[in-house]
N, C-alpha and C. Protein backbone atom coordinates (compact mmCIF):
# COMPACT_ATOMS: atom_id res chain seq x y z
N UNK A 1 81.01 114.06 115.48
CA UNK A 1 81.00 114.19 114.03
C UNK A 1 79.69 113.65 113.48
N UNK A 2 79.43 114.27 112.61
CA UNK A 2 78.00 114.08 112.08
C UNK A 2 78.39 112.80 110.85
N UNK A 3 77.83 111.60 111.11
CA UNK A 3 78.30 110.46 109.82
C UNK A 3 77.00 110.68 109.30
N UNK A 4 75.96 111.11 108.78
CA UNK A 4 75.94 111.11 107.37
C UNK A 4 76.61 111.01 106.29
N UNK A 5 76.06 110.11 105.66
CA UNK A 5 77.16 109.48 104.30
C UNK A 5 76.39 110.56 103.31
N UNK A 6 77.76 111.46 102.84
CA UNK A 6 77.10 112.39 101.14
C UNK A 6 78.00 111.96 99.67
N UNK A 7 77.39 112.68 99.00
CA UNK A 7 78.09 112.43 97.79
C UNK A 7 77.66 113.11 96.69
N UNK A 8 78.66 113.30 96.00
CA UNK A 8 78.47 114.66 95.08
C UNK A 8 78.21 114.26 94.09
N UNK A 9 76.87 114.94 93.20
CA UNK A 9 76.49 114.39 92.00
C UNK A 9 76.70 115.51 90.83
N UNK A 10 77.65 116.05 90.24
CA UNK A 10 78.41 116.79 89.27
C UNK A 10 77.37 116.76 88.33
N UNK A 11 77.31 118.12 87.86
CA UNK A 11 76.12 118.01 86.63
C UNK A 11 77.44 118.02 85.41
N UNK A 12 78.78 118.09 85.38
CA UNK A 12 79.87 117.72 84.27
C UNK A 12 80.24 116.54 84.19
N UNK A 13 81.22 115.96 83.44
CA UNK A 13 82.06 114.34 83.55
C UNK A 13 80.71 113.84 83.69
N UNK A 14 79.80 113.91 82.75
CA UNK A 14 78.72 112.38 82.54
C UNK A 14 78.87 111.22 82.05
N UNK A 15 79.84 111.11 81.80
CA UNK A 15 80.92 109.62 81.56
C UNK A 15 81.24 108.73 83.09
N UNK A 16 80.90 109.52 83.81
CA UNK A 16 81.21 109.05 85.25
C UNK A 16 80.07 108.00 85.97
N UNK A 17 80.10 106.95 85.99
CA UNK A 17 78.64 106.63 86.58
C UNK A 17 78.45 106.51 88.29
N UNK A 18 79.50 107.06 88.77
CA UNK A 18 79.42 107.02 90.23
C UNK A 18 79.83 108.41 90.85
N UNK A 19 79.33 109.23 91.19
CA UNK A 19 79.74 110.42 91.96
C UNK A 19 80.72 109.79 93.38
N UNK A 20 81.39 111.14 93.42
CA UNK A 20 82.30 110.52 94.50
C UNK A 20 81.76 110.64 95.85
N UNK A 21 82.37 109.55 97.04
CA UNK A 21 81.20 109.77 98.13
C UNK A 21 82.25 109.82 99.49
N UNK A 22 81.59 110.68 100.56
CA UNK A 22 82.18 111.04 101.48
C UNK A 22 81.35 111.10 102.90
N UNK A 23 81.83 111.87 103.59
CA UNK A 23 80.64 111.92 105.13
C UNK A 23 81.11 113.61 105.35
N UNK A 24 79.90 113.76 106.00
CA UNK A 24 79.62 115.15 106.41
C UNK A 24 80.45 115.35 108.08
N UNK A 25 81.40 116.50 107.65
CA UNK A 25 82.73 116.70 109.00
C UNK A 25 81.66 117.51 109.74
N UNK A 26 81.04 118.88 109.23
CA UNK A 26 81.23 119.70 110.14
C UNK A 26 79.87 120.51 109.39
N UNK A 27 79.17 121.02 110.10
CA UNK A 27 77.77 122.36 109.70
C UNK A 27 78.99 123.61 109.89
N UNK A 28 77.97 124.16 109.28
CA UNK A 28 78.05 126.03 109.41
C UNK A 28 79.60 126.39 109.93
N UNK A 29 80.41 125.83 108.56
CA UNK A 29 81.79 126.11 109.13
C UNK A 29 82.33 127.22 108.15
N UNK A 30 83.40 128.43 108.62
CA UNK A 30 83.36 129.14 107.73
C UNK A 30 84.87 128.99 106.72
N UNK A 31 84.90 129.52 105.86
CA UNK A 31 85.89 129.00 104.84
C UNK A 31 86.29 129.94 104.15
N UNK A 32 87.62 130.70 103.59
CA UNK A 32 88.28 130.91 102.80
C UNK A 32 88.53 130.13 101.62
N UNK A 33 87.56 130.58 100.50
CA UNK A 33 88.02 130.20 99.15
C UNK A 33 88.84 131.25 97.99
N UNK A 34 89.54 130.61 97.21
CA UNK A 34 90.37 131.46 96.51
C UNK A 34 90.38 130.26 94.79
N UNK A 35 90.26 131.24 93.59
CA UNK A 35 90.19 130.87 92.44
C UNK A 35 91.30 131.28 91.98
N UNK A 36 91.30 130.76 90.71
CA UNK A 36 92.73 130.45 89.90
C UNK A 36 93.38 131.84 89.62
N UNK A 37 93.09 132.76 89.85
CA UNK A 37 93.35 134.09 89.99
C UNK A 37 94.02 134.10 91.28
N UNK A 38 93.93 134.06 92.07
CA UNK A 38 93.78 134.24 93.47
C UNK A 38 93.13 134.68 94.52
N UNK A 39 91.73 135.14 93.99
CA UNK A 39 90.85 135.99 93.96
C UNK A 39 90.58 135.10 95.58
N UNK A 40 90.24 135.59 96.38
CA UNK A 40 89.58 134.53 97.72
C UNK A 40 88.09 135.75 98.04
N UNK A 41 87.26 134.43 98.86
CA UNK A 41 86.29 135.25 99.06
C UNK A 41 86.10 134.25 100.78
N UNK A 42 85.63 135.01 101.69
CA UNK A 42 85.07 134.10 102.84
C UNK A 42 83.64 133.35 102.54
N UNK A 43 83.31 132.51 102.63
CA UNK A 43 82.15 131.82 102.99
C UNK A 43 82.03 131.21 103.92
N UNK A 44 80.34 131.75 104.49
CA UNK A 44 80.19 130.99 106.16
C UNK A 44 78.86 129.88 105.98
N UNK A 45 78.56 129.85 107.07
CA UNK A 45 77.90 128.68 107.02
C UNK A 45 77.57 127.21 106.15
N UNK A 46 78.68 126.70 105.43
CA UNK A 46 78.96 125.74 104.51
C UNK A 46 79.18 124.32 105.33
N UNK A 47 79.00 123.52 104.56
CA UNK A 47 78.89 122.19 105.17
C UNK A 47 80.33 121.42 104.77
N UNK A 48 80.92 121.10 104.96
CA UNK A 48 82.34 120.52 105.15
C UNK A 48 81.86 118.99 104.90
N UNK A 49 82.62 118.60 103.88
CA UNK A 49 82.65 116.83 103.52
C UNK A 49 84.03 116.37 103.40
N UNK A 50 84.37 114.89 103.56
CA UNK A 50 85.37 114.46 102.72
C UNK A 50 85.60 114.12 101.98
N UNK A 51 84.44 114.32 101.07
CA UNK A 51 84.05 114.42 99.48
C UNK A 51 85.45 115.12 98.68
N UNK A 52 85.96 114.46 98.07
CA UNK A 52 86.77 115.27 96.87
C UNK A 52 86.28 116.14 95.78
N UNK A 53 86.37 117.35 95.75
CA UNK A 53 85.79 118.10 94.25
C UNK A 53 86.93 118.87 94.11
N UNK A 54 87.03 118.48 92.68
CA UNK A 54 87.46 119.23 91.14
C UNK A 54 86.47 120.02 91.04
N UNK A 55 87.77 121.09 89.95
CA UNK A 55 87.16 121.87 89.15
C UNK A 55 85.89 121.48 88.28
N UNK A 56 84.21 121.77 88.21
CA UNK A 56 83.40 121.58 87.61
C UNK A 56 82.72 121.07 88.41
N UNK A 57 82.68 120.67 89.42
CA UNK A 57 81.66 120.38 90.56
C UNK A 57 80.99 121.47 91.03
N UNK A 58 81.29 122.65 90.91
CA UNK A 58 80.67 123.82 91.59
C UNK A 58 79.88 124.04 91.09
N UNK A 59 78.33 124.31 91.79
CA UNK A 59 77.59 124.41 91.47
C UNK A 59 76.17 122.66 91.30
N UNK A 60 76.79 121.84 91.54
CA UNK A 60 76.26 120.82 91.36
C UNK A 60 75.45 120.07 92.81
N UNK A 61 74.63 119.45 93.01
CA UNK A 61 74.25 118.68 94.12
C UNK A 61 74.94 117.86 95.35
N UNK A 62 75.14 118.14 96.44
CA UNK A 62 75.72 117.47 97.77
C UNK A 62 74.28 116.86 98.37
N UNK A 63 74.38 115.54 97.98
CA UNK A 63 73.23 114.44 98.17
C UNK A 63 73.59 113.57 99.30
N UNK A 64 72.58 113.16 100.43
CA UNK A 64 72.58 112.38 101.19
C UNK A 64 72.72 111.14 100.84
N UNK A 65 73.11 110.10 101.62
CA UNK A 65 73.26 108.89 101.52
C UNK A 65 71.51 108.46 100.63
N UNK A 66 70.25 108.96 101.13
CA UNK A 66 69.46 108.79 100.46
C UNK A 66 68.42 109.40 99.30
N UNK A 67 69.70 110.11 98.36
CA UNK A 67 69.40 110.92 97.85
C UNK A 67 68.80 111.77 97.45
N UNK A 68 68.55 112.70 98.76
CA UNK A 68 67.72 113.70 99.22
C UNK A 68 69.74 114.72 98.54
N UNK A 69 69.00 116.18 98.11
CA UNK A 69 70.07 117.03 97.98
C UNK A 69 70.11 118.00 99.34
N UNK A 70 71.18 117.94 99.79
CA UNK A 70 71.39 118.77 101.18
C UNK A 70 72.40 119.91 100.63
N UNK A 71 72.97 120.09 99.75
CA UNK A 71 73.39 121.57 99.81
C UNK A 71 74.11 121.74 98.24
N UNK A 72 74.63 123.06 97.69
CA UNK A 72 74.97 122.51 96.52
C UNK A 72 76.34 122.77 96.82
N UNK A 73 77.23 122.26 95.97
CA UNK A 73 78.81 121.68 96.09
C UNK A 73 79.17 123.51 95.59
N UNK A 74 80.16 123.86 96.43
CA UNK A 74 80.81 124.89 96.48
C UNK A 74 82.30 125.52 96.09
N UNK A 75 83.16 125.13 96.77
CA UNK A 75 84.42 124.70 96.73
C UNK A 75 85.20 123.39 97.44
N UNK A 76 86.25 123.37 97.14
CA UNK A 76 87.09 122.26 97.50
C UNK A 76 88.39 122.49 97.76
N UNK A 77 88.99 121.59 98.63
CA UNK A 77 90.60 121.48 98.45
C UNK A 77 91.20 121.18 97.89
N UNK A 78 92.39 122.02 97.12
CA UNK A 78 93.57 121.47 95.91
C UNK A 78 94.67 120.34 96.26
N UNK A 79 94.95 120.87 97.82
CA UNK A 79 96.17 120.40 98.23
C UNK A 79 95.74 119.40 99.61
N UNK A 80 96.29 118.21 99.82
CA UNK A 80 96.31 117.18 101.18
C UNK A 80 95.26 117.16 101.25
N UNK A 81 94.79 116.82 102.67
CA UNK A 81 93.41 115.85 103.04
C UNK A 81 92.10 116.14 101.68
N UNK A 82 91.30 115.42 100.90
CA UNK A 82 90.12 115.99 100.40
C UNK A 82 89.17 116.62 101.05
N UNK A 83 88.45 117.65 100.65
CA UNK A 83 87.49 118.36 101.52
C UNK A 83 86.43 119.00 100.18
N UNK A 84 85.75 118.58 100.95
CA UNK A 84 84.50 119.51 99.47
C UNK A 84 83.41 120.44 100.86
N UNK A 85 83.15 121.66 99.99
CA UNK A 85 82.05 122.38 100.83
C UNK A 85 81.23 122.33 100.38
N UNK A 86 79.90 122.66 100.51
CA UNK A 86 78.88 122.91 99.74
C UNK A 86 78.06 124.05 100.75
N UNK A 87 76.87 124.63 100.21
CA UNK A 87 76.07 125.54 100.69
C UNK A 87 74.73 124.99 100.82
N UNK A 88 74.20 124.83 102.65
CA UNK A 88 72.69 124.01 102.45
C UNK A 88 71.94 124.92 101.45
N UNK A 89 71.24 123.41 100.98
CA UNK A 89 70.20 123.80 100.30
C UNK A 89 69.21 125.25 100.32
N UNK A 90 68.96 125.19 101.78
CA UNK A 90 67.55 126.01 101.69
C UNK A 90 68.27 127.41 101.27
N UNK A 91 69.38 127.62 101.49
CA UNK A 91 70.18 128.71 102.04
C UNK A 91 70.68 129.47 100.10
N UNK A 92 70.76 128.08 99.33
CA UNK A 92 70.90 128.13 98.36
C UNK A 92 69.68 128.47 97.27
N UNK A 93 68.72 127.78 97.77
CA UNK A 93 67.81 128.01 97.25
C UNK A 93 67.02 129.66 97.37
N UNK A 94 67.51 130.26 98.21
CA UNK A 94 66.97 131.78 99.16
C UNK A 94 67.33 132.74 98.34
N UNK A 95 68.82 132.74 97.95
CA UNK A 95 69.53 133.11 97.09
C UNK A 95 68.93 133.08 95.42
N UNK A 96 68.59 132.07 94.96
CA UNK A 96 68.22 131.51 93.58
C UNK A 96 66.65 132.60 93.52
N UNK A 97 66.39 132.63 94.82
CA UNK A 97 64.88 133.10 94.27
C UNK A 97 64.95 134.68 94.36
N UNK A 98 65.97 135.30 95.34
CA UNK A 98 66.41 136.95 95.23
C UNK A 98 66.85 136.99 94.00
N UNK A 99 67.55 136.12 93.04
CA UNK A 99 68.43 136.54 91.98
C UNK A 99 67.13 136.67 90.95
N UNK A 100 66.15 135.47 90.82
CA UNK A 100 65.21 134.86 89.97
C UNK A 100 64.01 136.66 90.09
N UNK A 101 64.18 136.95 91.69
CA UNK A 101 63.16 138.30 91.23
C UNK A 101 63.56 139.79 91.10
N UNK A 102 64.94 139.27 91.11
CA UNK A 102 66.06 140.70 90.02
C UNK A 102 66.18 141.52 91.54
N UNK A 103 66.49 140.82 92.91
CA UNK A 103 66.66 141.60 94.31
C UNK A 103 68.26 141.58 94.19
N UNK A 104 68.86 142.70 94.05
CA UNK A 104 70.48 142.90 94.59
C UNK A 104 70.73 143.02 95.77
N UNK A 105 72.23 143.34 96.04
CA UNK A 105 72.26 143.13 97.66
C UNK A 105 73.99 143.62 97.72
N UNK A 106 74.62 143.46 98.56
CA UNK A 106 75.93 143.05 98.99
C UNK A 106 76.54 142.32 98.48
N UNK A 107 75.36 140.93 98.57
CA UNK A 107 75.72 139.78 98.26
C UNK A 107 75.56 139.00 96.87
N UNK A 108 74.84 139.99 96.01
CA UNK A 108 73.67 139.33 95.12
C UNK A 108 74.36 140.41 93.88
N UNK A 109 74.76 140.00 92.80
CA UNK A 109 74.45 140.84 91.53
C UNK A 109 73.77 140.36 90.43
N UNK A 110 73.12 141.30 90.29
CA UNK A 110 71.71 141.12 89.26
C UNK A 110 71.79 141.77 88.26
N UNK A 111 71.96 141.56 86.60
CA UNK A 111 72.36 142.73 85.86
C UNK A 111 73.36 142.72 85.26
N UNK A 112 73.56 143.65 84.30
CA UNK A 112 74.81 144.34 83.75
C UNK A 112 75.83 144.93 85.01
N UNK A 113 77.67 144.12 84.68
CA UNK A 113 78.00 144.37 85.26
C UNK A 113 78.99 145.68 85.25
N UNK A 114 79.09 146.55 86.00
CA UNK A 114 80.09 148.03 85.81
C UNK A 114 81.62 147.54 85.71
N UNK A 115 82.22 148.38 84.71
CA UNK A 115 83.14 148.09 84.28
C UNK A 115 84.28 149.75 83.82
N UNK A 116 85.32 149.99 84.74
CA UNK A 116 86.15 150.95 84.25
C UNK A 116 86.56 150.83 83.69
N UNK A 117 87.48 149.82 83.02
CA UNK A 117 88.76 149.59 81.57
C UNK A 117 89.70 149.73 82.16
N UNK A 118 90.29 148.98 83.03
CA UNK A 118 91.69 149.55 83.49
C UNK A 118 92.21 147.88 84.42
N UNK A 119 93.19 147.54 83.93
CA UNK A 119 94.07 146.57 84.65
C UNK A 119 94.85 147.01 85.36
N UNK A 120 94.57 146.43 87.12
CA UNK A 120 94.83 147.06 88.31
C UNK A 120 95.54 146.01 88.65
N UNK A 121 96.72 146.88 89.65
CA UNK A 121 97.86 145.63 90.72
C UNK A 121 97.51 146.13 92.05
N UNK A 122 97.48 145.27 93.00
CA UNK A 122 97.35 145.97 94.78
C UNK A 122 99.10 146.67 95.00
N UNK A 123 98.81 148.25 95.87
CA UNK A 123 99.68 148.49 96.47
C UNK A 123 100.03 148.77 97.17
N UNK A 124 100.20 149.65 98.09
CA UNK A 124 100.28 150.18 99.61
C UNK A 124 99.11 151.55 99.64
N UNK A 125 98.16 151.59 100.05
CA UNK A 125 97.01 152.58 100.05
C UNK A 125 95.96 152.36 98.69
N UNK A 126 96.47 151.58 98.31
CA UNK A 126 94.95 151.09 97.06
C UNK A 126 95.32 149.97 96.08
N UNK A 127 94.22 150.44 94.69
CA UNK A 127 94.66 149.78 93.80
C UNK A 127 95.05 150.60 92.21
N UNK A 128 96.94 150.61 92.06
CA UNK A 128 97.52 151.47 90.90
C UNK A 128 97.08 150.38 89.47
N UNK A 129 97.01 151.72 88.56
CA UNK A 129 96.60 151.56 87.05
C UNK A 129 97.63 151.19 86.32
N UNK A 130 97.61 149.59 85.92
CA UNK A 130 98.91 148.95 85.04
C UNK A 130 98.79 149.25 83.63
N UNK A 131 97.08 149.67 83.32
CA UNK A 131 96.81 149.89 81.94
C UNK A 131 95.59 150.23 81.79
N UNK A 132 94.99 150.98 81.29
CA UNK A 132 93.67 152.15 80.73
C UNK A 132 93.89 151.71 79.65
N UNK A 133 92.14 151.03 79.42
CA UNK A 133 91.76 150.71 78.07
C UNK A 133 91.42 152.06 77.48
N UNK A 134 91.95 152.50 76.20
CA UNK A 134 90.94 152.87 75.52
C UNK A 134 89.51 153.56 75.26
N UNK A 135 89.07 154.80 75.42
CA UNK A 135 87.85 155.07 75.44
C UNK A 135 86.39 154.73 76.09
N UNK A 136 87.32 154.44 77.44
CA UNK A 136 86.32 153.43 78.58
C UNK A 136 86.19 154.51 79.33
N UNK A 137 85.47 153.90 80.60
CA UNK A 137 85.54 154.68 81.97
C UNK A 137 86.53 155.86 82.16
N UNK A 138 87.67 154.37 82.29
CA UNK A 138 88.79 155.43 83.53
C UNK A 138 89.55 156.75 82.44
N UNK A 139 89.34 155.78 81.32
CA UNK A 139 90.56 157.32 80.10
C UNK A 139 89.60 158.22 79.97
N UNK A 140 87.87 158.30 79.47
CA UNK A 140 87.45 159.11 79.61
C UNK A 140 87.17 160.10 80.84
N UNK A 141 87.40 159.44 81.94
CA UNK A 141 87.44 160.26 83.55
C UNK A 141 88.90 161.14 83.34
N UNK A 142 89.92 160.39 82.89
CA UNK A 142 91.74 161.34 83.03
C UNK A 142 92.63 160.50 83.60
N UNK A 143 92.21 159.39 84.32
CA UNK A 143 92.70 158.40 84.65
C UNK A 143 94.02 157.94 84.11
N UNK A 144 95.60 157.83 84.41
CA UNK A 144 96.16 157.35 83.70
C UNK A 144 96.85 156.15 84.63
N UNK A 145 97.77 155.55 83.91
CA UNK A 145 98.94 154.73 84.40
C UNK A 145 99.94 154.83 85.07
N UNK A 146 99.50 154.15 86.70
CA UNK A 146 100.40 154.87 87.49
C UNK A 146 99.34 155.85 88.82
N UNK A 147 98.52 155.79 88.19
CA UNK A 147 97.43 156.24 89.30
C UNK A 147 96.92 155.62 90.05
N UNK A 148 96.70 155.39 91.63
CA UNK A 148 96.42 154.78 92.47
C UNK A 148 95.23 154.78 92.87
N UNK A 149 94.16 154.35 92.66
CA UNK A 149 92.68 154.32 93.16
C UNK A 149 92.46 154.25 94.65
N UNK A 150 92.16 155.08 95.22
CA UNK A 150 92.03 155.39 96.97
C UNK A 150 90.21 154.98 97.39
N UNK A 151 89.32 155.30 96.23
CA UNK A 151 88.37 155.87 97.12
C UNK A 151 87.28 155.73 95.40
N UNK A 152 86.07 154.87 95.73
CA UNK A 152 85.30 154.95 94.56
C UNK A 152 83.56 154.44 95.33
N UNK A 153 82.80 155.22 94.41
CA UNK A 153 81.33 155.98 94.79
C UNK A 153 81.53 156.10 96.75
N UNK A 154 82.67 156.89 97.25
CA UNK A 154 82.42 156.97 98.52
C UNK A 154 82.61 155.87 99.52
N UNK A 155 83.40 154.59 98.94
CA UNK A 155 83.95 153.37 99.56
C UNK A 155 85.53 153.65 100.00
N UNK A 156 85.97 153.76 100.94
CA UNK A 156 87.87 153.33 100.57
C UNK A 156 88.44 152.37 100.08
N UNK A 157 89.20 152.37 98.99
CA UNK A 157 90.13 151.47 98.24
C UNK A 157 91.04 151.37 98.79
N UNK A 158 91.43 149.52 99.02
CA UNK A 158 92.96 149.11 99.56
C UNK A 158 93.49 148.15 98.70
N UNK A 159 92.81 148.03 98.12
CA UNK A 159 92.84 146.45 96.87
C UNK A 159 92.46 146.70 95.73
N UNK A 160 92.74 145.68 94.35
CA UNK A 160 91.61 145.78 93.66
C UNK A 160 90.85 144.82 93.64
N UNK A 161 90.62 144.14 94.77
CA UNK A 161 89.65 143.47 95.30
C UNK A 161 88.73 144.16 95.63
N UNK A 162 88.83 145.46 96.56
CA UNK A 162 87.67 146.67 96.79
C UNK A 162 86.95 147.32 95.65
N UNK A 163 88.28 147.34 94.83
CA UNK A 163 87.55 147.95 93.54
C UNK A 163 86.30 147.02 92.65
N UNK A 164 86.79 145.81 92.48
CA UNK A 164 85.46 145.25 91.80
C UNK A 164 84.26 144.50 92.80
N UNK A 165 84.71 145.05 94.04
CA UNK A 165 83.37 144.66 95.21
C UNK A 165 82.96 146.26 94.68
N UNK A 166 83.01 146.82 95.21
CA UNK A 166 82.51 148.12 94.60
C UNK A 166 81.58 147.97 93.17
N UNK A 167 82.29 147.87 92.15
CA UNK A 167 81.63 147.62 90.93
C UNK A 167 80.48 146.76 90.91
N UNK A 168 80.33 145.86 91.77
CA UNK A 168 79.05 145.30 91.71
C UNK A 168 78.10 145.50 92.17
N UNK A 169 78.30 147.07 92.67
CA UNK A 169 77.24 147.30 93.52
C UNK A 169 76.85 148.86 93.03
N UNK A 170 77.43 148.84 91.59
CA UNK A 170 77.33 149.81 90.46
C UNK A 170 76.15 149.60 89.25
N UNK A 171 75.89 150.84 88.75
CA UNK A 171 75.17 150.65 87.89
C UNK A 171 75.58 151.03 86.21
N UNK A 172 76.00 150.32 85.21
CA UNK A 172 76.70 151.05 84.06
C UNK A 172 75.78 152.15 83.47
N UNK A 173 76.65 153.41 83.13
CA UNK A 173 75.98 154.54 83.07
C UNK A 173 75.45 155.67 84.17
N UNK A 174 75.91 155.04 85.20
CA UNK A 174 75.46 156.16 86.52
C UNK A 174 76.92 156.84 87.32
N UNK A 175 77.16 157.87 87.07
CA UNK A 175 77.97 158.54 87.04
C UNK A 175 78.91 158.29 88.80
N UNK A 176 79.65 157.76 89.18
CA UNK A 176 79.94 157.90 90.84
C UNK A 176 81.36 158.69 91.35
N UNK A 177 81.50 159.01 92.44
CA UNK A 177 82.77 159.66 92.84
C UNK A 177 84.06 158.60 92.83
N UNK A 178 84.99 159.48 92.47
CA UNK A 178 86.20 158.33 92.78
C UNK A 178 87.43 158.98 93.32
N UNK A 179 88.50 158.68 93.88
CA UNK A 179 89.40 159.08 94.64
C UNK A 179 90.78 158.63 93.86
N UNK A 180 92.13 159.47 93.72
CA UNK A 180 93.29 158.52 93.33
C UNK A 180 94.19 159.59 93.50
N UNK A 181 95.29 158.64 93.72
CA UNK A 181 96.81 159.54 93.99
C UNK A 181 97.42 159.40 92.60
N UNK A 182 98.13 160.42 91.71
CA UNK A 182 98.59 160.52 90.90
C UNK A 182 100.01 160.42 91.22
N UNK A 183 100.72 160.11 90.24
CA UNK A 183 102.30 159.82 90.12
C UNK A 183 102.94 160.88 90.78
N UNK A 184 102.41 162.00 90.83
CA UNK A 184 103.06 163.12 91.80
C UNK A 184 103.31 162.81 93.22
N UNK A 185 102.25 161.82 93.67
CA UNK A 185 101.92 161.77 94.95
C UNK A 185 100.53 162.45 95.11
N UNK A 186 100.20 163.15 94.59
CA UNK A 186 98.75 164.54 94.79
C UNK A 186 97.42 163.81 95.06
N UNK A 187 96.90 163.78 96.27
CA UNK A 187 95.27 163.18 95.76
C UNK A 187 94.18 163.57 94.86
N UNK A 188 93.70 163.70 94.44
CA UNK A 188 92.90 163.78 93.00
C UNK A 188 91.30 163.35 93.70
N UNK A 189 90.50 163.69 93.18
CA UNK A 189 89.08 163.41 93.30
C UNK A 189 88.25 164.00 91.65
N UNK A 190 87.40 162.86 91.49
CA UNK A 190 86.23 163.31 90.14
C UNK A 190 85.05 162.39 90.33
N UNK A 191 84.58 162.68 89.19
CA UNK A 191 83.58 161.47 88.77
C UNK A 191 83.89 160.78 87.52
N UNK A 192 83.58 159.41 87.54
CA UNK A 192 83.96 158.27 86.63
C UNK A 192 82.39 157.74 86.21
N UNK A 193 82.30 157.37 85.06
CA UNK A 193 80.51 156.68 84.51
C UNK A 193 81.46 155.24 84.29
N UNK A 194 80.99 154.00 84.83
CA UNK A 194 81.23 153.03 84.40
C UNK A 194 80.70 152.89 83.28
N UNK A 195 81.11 151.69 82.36
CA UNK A 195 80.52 151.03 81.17
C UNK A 195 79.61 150.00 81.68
N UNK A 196 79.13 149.32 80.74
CA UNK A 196 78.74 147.37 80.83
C UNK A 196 80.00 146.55 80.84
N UNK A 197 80.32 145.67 81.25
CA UNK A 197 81.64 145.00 80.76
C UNK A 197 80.88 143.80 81.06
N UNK A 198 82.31 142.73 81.33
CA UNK A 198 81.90 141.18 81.11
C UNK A 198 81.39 141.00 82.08
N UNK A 199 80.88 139.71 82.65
CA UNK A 199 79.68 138.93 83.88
C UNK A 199 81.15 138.99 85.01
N UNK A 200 80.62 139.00 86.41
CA UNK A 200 81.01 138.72 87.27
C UNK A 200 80.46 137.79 87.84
């Protein structure tokens, strides 16, 4: 085990005059995180502490015993043992400077984000339409409620987790293919123009 002593210095709770402090478990370990949604995403190579972080630590400094910053604070554990992750520095910093010169990626969104109008549930072969906003995307495509999203700009849909990985790798206003089973059962194929919608 690697004892380096760390400790997390929260850029929130500035009422606090001591960040909380822990030791470094483990390098380049990979991790399942999930937000108050339930939304989970994998992250690899993260540094594992027994640092405790709350909500509002993300994003903040994972500092060495001599307060050098070694990675920035990532996620954490809700439940039993404390565990805080963070992302090394350099690794973080690599990132900051693709975003800083407007480089997208897989990994990276830069921009206005694409947006259909439609509140989606996961179901067995995609993700079905609980509700079509209004004069968006999906109602202006034909899109209704009850339609199952299979297949969008040429990706397969199993989630609507696929669906807004997809979307970020969209441009609002650029017209793409999309796939869906209608309440008949029937597969369906068109094209959909995303909007702008909110930040991802």
């Amino acid at each position: 085990m690697h004892r380096m002593r760390a400790s997390f210095a929260p850029r929130v709770n500035p009422g606090r005059r001591e960040s909380p402090r822990g030791r470094v478990l483990a390098l380049h370990r990979q991790i399942v995180a999930k937000d108050e949604s339930g939304e989970s995403e994998t992250l690899s190579n993260v540094i594992a502490t027994s640092t405790p972080v709350v909500p509002g630590y993300s994003g903040g400094p994972l500092e060495s015993a001599r307060n050098r910053v070694i990675g920035m604070v990532t996620a954490g554990s809700v439940s039993g043992i404390a565990r805080g992750f963070a992302i090394p520095i350099k690794q973080a910093l690599l990132l900051a400077r693709k975003i800083e010169n407007g480089k997208s990626s897989s990994t990276i969104h830069v921009g206005p984000t694409a947006f259909l109008g439609v509140v989606l549930t996961d179901v067995s072969g995609g993700a079905e339409i609980k509700q079509v906003l209004a004069n968006l995307a999906a109602d202006d495509a034909g899109l209704v409620v009850g339609d199952v999203i299979t297949s969008l700009n040429g990706k397969a849909i199993s989630s609507s987790a696929d669906v807004r990985r997809v979307l970020l790798s969209l441009v609002p206003g650029t017209a793409v293919s999309i796939g869906w089973t209608d309440k008949n059962g029937t597969a369906q194929t068109g094209t959909i123009t995303p909007t702008s919608g909110p930040p991802q």
